[in-house]
N, C-alpha and C. Protein backbone atom coordinates (compact mmCIF):
# COMPACT_ATOMS: atom_id res chain seq x y z
N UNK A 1 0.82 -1.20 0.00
CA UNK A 1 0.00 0.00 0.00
C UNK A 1 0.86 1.26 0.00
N UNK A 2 1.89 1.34 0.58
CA UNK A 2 2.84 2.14 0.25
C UNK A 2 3.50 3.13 -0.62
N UNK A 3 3.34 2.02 -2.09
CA UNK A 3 3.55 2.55 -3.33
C UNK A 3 2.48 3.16 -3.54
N UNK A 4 1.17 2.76 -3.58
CA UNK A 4 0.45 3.51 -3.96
C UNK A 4 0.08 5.02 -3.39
N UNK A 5 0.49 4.47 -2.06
CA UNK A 5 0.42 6.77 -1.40
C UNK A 5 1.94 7.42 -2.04
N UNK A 6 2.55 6.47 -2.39
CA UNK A 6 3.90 7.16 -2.80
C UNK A 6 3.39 8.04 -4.27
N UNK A 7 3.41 6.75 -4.93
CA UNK A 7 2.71 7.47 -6.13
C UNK A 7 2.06 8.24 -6.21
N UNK A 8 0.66 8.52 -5.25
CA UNK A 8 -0.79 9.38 -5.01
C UNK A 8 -0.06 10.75 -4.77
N UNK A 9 0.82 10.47 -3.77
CA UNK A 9 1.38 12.28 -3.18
C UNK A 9 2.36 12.38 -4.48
N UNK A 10 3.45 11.78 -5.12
CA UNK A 10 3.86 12.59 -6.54
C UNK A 10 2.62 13.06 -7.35
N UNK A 11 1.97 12.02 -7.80
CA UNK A 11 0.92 13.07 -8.81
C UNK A 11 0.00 14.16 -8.23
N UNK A 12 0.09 14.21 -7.17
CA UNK A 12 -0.53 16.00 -6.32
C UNK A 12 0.49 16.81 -6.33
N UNK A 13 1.81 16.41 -6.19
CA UNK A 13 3.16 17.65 -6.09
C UNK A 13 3.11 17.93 -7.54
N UNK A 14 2.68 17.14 -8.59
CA UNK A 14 2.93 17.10 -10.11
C UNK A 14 1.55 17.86 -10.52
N UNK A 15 1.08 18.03 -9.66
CA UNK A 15 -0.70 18.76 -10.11
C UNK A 15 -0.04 20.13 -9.56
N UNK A 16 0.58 20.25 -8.43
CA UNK A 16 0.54 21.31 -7.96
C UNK A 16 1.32 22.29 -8.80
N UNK A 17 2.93 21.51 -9.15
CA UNK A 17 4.02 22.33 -9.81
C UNK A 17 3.68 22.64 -11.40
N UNK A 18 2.31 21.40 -12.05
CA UNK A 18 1.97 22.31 -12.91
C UNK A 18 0.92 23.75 -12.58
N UNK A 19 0.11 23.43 -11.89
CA UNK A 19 -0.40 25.14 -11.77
C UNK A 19 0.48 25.69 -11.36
N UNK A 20 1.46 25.61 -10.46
CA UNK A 20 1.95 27.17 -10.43
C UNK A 20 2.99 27.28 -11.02
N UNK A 21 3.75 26.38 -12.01
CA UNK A 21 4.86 26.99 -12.75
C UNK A 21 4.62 26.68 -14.29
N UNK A 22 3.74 25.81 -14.79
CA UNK A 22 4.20 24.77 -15.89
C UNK A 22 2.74 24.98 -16.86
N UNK A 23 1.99 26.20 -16.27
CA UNK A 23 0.61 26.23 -17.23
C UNK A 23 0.72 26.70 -18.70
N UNK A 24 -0.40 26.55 -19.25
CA UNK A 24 -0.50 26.47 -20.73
C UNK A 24 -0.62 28.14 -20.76
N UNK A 25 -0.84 28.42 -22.04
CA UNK A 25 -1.27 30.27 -22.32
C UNK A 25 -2.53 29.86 -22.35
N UNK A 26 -3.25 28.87 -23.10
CA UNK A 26 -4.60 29.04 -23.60
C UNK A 26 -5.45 28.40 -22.42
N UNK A 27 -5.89 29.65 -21.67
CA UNK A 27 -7.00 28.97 -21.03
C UNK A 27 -7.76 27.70 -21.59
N UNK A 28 -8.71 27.48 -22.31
CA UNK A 28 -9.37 26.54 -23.01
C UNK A 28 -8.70 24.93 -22.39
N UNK A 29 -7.34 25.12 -23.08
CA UNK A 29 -6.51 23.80 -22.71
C UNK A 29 -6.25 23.59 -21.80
N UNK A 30 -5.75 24.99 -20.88
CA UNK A 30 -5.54 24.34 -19.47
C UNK A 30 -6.57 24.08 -18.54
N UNK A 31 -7.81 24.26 -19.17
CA UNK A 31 -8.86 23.72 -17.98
C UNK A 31 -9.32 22.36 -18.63
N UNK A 32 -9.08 21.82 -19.47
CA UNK A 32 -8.97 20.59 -20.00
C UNK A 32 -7.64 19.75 -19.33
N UNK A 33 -6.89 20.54 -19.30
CA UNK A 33 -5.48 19.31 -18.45
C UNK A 33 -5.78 19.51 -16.82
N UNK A 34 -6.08 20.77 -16.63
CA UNK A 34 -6.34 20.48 -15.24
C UNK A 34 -7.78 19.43 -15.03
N UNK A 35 -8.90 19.62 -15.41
CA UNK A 35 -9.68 18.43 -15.03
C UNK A 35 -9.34 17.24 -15.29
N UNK A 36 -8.51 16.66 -16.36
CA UNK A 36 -8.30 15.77 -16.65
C UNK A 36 -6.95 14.92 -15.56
N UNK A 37 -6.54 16.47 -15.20
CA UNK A 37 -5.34 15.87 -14.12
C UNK A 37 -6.44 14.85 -12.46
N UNK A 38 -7.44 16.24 -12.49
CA UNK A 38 -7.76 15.97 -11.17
C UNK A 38 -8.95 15.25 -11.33
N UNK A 39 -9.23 14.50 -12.70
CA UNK A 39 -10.04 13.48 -12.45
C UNK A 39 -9.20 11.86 -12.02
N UNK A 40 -7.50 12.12 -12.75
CA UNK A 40 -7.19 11.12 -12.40
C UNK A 40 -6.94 10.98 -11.15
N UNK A 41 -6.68 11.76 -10.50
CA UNK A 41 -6.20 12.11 -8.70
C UNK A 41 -7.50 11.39 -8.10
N UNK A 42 -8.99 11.47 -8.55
CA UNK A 42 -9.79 10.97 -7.95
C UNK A 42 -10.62 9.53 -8.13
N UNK A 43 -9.63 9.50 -9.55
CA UNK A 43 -10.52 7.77 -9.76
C UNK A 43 -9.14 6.74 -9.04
N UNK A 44 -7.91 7.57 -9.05
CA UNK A 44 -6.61 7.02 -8.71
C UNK A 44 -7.20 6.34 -7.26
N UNK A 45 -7.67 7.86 -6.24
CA UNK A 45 -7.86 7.18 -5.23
C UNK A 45 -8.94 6.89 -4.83
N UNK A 46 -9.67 6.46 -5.46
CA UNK A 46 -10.83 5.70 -5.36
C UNK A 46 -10.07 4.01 -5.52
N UNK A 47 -9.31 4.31 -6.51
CA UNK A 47 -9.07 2.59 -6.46
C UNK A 47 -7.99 2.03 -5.76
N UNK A 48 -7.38 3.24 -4.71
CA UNK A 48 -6.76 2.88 -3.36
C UNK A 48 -8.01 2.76 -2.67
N UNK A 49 -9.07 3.01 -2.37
CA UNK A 49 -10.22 2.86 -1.42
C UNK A 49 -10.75 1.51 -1.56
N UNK A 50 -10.68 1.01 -3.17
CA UNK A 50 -11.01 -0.29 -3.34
C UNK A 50 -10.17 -1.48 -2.97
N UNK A 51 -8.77 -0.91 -3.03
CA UNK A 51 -7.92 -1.86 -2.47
C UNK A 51 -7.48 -2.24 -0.90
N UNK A 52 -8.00 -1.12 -0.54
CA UNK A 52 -7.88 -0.97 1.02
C UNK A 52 -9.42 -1.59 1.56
N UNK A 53 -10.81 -1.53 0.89
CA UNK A 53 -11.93 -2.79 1.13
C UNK A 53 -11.66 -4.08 0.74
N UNK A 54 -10.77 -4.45 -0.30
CA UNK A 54 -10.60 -5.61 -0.77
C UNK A 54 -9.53 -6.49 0.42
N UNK A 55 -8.82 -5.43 1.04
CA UNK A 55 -8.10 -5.75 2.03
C UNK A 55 -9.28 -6.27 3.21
N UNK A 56 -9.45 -5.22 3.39
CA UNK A 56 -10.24 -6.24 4.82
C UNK A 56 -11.40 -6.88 4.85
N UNK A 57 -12.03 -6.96 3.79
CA UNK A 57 -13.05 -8.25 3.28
C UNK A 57 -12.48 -9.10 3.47
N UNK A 58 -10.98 -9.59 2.21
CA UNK A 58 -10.36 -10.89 2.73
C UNK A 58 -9.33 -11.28 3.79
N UNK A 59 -9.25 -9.87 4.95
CA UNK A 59 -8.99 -9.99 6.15
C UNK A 59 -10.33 -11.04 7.62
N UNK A 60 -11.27 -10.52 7.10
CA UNK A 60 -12.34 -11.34 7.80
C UNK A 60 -12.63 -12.73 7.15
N UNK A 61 -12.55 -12.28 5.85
CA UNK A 61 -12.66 -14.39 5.77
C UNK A 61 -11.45 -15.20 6.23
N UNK A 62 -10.55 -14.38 6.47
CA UNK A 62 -9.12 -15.56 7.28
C UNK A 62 -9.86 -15.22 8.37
N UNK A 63 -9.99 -14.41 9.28
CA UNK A 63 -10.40 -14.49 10.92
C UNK A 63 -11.62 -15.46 11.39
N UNK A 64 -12.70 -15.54 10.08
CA UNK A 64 -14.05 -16.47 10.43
C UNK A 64 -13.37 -18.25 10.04
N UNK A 65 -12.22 -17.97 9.55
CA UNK A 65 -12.56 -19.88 8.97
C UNK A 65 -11.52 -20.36 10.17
């Protein structure tokens, strides 16, 4: 699980250092890369949320058998 917050906090320092140093001129585009950034930030951790339920689902079927 590790890697994956490792990874999660680079692509937020990488969201961040593009807005404040690395933006486009054309508005238009950059609100297209920014949503597109911060949709992946949120399906990313959504599927740390799934891996962290998948964790303790098959944490209770070892504790019941």
């Amino acid at each position: 699980m590790k890697k994956q917050l490792y990874f999660y906090v680079l692509m937020i320092v990488l969201f961040v250092a593009y807005n404040q140093f690395f933006q486009v001129p054309d508005e238009r585009l950059n609100s297209i890369i920014n949503i597109l950034f911060a949709s992946f930030l949120f399906l990313y951790i959504g599927y740390m949320a799934y891996l962290v339920l998948k964790k303790m689902k098959g944490g209770d079927k070892n504790e019941e058998a």
